[in-house]
Structure formats: structure tokens, C-alpha cells
Protein backbone atom coordinates (compact mmCIF):
# COMPACT_ATOMS: atom_id res chain seq x y z
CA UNK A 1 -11.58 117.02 102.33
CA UNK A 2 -14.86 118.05 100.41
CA UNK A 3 -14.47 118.87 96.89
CA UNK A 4 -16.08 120.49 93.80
CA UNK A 5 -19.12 118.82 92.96
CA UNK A 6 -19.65 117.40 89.52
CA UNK A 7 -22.51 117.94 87.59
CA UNK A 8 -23.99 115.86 84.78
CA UNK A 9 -25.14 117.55 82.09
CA UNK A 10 -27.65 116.42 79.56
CA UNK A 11 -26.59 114.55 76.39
CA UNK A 12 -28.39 113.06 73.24
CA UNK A 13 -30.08 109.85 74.51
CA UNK A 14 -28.42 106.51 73.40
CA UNK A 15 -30.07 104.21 70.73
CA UNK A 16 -31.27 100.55 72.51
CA UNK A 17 -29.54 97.44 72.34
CA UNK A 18 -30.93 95.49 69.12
CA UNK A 19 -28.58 92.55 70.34
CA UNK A 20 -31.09 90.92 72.35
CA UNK A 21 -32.00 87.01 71.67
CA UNK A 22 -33.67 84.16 73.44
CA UNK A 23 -32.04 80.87 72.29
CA UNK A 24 -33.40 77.49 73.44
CA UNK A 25 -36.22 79.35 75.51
CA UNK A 26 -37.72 77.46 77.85
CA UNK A 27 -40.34 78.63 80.53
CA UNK A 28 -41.69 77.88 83.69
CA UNK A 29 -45.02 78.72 84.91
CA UNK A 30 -45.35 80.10 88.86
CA UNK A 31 -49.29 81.17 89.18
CA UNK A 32 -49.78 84.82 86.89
CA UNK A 33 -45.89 84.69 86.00
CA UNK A 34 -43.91 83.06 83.33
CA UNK A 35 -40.41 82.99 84.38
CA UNK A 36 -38.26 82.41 80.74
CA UNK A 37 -35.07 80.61 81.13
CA UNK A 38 -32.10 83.13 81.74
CA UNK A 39 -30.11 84.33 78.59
CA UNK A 40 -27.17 87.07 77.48
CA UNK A 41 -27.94 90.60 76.58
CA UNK A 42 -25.08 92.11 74.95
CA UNK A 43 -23.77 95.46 75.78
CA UNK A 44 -21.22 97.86 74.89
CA UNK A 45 -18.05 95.29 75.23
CA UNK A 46 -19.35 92.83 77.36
CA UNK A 47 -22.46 90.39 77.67
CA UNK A 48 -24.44 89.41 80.77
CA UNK A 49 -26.99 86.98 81.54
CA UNK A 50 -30.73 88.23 82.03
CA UNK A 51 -33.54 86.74 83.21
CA UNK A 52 -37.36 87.62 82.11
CA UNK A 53 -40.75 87.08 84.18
CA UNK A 54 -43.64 88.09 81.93
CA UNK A 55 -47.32 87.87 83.05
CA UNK A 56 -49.49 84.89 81.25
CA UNK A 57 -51.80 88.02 80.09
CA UNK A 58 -51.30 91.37 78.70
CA UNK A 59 -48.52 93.16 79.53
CA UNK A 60 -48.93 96.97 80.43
CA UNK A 61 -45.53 97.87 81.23
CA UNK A 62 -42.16 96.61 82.14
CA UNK A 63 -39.09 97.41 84.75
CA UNK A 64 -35.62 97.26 84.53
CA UNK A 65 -33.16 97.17 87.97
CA UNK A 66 -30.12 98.43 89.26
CA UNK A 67 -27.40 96.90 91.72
CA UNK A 68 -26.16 97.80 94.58
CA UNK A 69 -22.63 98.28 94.91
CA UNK A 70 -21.94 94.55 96.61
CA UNK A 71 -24.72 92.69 94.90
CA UNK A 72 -24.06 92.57 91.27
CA UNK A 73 -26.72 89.39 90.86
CA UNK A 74 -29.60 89.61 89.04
CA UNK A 75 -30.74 86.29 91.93
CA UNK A 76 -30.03 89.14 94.85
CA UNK A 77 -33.68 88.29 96.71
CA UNK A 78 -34.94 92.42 96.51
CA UNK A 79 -34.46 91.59 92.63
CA UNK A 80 -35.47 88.69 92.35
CA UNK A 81 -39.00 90.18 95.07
CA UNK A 82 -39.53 92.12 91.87
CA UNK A 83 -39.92 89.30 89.31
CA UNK A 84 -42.07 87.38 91.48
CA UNK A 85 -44.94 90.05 92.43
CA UNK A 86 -44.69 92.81 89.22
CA UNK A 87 -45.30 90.25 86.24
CA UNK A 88 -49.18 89.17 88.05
CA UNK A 89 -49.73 93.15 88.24
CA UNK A 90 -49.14 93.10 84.17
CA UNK A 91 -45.88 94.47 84.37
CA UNK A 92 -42.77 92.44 82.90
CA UNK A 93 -39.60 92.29 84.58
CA UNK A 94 -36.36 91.85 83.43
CA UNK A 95 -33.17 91.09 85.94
CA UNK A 96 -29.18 90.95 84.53
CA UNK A 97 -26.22 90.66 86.04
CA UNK A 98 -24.08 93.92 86.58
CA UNK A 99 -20.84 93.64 83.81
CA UNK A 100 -17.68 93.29 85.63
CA UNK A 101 -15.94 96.05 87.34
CA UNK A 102 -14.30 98.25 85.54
CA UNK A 103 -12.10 100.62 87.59
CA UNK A 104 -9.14 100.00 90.14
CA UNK A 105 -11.72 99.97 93.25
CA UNK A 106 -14.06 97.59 91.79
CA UNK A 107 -16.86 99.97 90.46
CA UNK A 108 -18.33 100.00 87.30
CA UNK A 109 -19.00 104.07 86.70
CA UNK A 110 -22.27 105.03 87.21
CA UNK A 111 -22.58 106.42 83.53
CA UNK A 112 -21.81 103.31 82.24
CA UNK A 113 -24.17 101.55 84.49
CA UNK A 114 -26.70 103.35 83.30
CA UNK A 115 -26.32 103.40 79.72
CA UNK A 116 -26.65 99.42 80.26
CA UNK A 117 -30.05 100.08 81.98
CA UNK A 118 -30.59 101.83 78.49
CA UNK A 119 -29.90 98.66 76.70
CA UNK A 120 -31.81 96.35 78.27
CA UNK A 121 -35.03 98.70 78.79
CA UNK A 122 -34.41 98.25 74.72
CA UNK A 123 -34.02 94.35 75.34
CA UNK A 124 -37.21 93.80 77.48
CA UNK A 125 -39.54 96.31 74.59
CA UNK A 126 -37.71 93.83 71.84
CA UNK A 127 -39.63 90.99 73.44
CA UNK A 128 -42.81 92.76 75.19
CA UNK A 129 -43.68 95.54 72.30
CA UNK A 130 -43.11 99.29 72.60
CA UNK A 131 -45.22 99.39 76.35
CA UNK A 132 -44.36 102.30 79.50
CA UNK A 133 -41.14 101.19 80.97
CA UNK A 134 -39.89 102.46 84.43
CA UNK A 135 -36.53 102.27 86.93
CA UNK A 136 -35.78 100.59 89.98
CA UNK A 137 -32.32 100.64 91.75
CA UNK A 138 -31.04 100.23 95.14
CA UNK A 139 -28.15 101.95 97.02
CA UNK A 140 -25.63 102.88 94.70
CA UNK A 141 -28.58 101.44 91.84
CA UNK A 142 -30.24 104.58 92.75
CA UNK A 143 -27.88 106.59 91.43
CA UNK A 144 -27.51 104.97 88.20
CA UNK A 145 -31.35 104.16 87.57
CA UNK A 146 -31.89 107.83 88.40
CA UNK A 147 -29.47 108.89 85.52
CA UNK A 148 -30.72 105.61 83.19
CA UNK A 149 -34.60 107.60 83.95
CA UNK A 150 -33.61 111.10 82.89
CA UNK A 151 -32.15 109.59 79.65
CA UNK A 152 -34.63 107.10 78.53
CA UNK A 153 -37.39 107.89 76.32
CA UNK A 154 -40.87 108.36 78.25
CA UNK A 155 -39.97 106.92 81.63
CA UNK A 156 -43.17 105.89 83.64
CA UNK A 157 -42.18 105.43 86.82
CA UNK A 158 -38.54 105.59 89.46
CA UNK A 159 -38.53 103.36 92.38
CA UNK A 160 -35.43 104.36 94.88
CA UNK A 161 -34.07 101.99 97.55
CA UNK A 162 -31.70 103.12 99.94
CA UNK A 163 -31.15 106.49 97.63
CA UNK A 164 -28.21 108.85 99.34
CA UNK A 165 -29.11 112.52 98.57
CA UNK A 166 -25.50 113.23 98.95
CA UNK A 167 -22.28 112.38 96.85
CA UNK A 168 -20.15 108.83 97.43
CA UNK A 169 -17.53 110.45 98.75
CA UNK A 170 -19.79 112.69 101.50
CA UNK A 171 -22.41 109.52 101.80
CA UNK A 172 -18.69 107.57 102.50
CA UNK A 173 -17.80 109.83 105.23
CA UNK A 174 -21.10 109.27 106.95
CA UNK A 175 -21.38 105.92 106.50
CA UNK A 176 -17.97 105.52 108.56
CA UNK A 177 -18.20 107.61 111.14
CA UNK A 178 -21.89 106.38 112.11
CA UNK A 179 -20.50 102.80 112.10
CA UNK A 180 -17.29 103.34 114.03
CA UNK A 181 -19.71 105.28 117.19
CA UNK A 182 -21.93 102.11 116.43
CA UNK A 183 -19.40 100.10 117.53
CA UNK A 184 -18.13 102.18 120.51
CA UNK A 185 -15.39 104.06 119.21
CA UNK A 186 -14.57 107.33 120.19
CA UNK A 187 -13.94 110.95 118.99
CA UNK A 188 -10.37 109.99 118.55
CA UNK A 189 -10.80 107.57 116.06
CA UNK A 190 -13.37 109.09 114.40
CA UNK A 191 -11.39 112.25 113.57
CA UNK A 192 -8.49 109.62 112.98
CA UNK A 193 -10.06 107.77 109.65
CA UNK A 194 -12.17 110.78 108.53
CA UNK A 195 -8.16 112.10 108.24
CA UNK A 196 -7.67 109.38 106.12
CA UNK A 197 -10.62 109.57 104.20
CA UNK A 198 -9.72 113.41 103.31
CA UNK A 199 -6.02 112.28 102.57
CA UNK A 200 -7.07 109.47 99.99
CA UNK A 201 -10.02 111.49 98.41
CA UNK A 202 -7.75 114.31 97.86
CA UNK A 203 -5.25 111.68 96.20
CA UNK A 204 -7.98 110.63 94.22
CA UNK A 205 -9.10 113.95 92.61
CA UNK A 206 -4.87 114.85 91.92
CA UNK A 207 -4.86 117.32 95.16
CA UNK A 208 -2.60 115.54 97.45
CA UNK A 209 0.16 113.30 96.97
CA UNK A 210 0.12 109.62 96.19
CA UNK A 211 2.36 108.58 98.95
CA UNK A 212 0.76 110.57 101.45
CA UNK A 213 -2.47 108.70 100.67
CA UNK A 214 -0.79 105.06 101.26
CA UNK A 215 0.72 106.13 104.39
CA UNK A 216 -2.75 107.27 105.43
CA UNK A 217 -3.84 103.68 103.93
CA UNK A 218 -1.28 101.66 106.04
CA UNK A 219 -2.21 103.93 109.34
CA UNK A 220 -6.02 102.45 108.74
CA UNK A 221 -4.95 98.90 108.29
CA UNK A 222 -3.24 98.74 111.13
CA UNK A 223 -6.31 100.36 113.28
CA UNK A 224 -8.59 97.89 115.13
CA UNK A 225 -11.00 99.56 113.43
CA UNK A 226 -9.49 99.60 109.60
CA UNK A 227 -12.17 97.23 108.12
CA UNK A 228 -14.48 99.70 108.96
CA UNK A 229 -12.82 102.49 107.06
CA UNK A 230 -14.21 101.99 104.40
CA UNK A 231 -10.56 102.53 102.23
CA UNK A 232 -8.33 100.01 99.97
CA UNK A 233 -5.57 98.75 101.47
CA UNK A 234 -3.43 99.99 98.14
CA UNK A 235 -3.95 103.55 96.60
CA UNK A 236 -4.42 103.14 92.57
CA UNK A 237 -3.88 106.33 91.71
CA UNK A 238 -5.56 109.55 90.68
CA UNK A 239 -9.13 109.27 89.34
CA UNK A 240 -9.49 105.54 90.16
CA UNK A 241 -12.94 106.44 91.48
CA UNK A 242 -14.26 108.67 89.18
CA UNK A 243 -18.09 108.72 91.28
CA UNK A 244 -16.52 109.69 94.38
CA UNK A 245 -17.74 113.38 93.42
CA UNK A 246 -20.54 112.70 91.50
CA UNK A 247 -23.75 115.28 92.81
CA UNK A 248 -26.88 113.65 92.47
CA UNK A 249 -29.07 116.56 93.24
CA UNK A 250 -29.15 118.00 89.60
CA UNK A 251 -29.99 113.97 88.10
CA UNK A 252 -33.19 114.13 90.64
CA UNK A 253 -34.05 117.62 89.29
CA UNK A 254 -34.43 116.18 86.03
CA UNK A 255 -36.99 112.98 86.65
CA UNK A 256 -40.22 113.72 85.95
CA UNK A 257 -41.84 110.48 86.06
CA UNK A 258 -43.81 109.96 89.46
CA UNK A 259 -40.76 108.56 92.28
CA UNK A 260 -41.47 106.38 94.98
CA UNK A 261 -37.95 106.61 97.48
CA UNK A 262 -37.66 104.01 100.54
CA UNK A 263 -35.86 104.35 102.96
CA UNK A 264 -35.41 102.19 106.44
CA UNK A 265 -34.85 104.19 109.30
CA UNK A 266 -32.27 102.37 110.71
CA UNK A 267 -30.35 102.44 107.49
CA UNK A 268 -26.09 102.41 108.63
CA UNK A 269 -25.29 103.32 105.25
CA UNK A 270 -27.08 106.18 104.24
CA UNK A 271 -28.09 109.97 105.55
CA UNK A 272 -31.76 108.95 105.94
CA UNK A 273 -32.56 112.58 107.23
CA UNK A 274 -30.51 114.32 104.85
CA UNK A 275 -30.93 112.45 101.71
CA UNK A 276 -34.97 112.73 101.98
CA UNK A 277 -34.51 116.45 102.15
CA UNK A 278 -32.40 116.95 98.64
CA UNK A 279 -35.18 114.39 97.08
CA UNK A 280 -37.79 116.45 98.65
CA UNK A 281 -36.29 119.82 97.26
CA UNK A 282 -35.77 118.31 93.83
CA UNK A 283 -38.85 116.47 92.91
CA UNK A 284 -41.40 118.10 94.43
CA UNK A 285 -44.72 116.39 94.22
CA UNK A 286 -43.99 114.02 91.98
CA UNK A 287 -41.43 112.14 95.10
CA UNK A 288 -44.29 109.94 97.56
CA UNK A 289 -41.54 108.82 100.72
CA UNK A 290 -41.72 104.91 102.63
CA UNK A 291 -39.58 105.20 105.54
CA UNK A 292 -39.73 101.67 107.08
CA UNK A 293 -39.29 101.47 111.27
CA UNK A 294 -36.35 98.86 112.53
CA UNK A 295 -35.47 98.67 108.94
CA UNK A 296 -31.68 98.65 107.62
CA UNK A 297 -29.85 99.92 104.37
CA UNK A 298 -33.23 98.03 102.23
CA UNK A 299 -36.81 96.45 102.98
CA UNK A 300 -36.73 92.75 103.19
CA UNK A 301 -38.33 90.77 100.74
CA UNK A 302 -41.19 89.72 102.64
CA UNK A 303 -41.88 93.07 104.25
CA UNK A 304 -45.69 93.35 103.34
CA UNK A 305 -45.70 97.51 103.48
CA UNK A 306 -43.07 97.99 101.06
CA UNK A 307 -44.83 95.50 98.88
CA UNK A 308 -47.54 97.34 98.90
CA UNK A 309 -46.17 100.92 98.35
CA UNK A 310 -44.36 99.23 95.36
CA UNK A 311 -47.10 97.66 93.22
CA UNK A 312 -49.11 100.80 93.85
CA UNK A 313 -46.76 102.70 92.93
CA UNK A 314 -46.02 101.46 89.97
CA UNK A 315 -50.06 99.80 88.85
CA UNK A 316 -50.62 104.14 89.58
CA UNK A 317 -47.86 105.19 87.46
CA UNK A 318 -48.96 103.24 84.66
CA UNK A 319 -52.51 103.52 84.51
């Protein structure tokens, strides 16, 4: 059952984190890159660990990245690609750890996600000087490095991963129906758990009853096909996923640092089609597109083209 999309609206930005310390540094040299030993950035309630790779030289800018929903580690190998190739370009690169979830289905909001981007943008210029600064964030990091880009001071550059031009809740619905005809089901079942899906979103937003939406639940978990449903096995309530309507259309319309948005083209996850469109419509020139052949919901590490198209990208937008 779609819903009303909401809109985020613009809001005085947030002062950095001055929290930021090494203690005991240590570092270890890997060609152009100094890799300091990792560390805790505090944030609003919680602290996470960080880790920084500076180059031995100058450094002419720096980039901070987002998560995806089931990788909270700053070690996930697309972050840790990042560290090892960015700091030799001049660029310094600092990886944390997404803070624990906060709501019922695991999340941490996307606000809150990026107001922690905020911070530790503020971290990295507390140990690099005031240089250019940019975004990168993959899957649901896309959406939060998006909103972290809008706010920050002077962003230089937005690198987008896996970026869905289309709410949770509607990039959900695709996601499940894609993978259930993926795996040979039919029509049946398909119309089945996007049922459910409209039942428990409903639920969610205070439109349909609670019990209603755990019946729906328990239907799914007894399907052969439940685990890919996408659902919780226990409803927590109204607003337990408070992104499930978020519109990201109106963040995009607001960067206006250069964007480089990759996408494979055999992404499961994600409206490839679709979600290039509403980036297309609200960036304009200032969006340059990778769509990667054979290529699921991110590049791998060692995929020389998106390499590329990422250091230039980001070398460019800093020149």
C-alpha cells in the first residue's frame, strides 16, 4: 500500500564533532599511504572506532563513507578499496563503524546516520586542516551520504553506490518481487507477499491494524518463500521504521557538488532503470552515470573500471 511521501526539509547545519583524539597512534606505511592505527570518534551518545589512511604528502582533500544496511564495518572490502587507492591520489580517508541500531528493525535512521557523517567529516579536518571534503555511501549509505552532502559545509564531491531513486518501502517492494521470479515463483506468490508487504507498511505508518500485520507476518513465515519477504517475523509497532517513506528525490535536488552514481546492471536489489532516471531529473549535469555489465547490488573491489571512474571522479572534483 503506497503512501504519502516524506519530504526533508532544510535545517541549520550541525556544528562538527570537536571530540576527536588519536591516543597511542601508531602507523603503518603501505607505498603512498599511511594507514594510522584505528581509534574512537565520539558522537551524539555513542562512540565508534575509526580508522585513518593519509597520503605520506600533501593532502588535497578527504572522504568520509556510508554503510550499507548489512555492513556496518568500517573493514567491509568496498570501504576499506577506498583507503587503499584515495590516500596515494592526495586525498585522506577516514572509515568508522556504523553506531548500533537504533530502532525495533535494526536501522539506525537515516538522519541520524548522517548527522554522524557530519561529525566525522569534522574529525578527519581536526587532523588533516580545513581541506575540500566529499561523500561516499553505498545502498542504503546513499541515502544518508546524500543528506550528510546537502548539509555539510562546501561539499566537493558525492560518490553513489547502489543509490535507489525510489523510497525503502517502494525500493522493498521491488527488491522482493524481482527475487521471488528469480527464483521461479509465480504470479501467485508474488501478489501473495506484496499483500503482506502492504498489510505491514500500512501497520507501520498507523493505517492498518497491528494484528492484522502479524497475521500477515505469520502467513510469510510459513511460505517456502518467507526468507525472501523481506518482513520481521514480529511486528513492533507503529513507526518502528521511520525511513520506510522517506523520498529521496528532493535530497538529490539539493547536491550541488559534481555526483558520480554506479550502478551494476544486474543489481537484485535496486530499480537500476528507474532509480537512474530520478538522479538524472534531479541533478542534471552535475550526475556522470557507471553502470557496470554482470555486476550485482556494488562493484567489486578489484573491478579496474570503477576504480577508475572513482579516482577521476573525485582527483576532477577537487582540482
Amino acid at each position: 500500500m503506497p503512501g504519502a511521501r516524506r519530504r526533508h526539509t532544510e535545517r541549520p547545519a550541525r556544528p562538527p564533532s570537536k571530540v576527536f583524539c588519536f591516543t597511542a597512534l601508531y602507523a603503518r606505511r603501505v607505498g603512498a599511504v599511511i594507514f594510522l592505527g584505528v581509534q574512537r570518534v565520539g558522537l551524539s551518545g555513542v562512540s565508534v572506532p575509526v580508522a585513518l589512511a593519509v597520503p605520506q604528502g600533501a593532502v588535497r582533500g578527504g572522504l568520509v563513507a556510508l554503510h550499507p544496511a548489512g555492513e556496518p564495518s568500517r573493514n567491509q572490502p568496498l570501504l576499506r578499496h577506498l583507503a587503499e587507492v584515495l590516500p596515494s591520489q592526495g586525498v585522506a580517508v577516514l572509515l568508522h563503524d556504523r553506531r548500533p541500531a537504533v530502532e525495533p528493525f535494526g536501522a539506525v535512521p537515516l538522519r541520524l546516520q548522517a548527522d554522524d557523517a557530519q561529525a566525522i567529516a569534522g574529525a578527519l579536518r581536526d587532523v588533516v586542516g580545513p581541506v575540500r571534503l566529499g561523500f561516499w555511501g553505498w545502498s542504503q549509505g546513499a541515502w544518508a551520504a546524500a543528506l550528510a552532502a546537502v548539509e555539510a559545509d562546501s561539499t566537493a564531491f558525492l560518490v553513489l553506490v547502489g543509490a535507489a531513486g525510489v523510497s525503502p518501502a517502494e525500493q522493498m517492494r521491488w527488491a522482493v518481487s524481482h527475487q521471488l521470479r528469480h527464483e521461479g515463483y509465480g504470479d501467485s506468490d508474488v501478489a501473495t507477499a506484496m499483500s503482506a508487504r502492504g498489510i505491514y507498511e500500512a501497520a507501520v505508518r498507523g493505517m492498518a491494524d497491528s494484528a492484522d500485520a502479524q497475521a500477515a507476518l505469520d502467513d510469510v513465515a510459513q511460505q517456502p518463500w518467507g526468507a525472501l519477504a523481506g518482513l520481521p517475523l514480529r511486528f513492533r509497532g507503529p513507526g518502528s521504521w521511520s525511513d520506510m517513506d522517506f523520498d529521496p528525490v528532493p535530497v538529490f535536488e539539493r547536491v550541488k557538488c559534481p555526483v558520480l552514481a554506479v550502478w551494476g546492471d544486474a543489481d537484485p536489489w535496486i530499480p537500476v532503470d528507474d532509480s537512474e532516471a530520478a538522479l538524472r531529473h534531479a541533478l542534471g549535469d552535475r550526475l556522470s552515470v557507471l553502470r557496470l555489465p554482470a555486476t550485482g547490488h556494488g562493484p567489486n573491489a578489484t573491478d579496474s573500471t570503477y576504480e577508475a571512474a572513482l579516482v577521476a571522479h573525485v582527483v576532477n572534483a577537487l582540482a
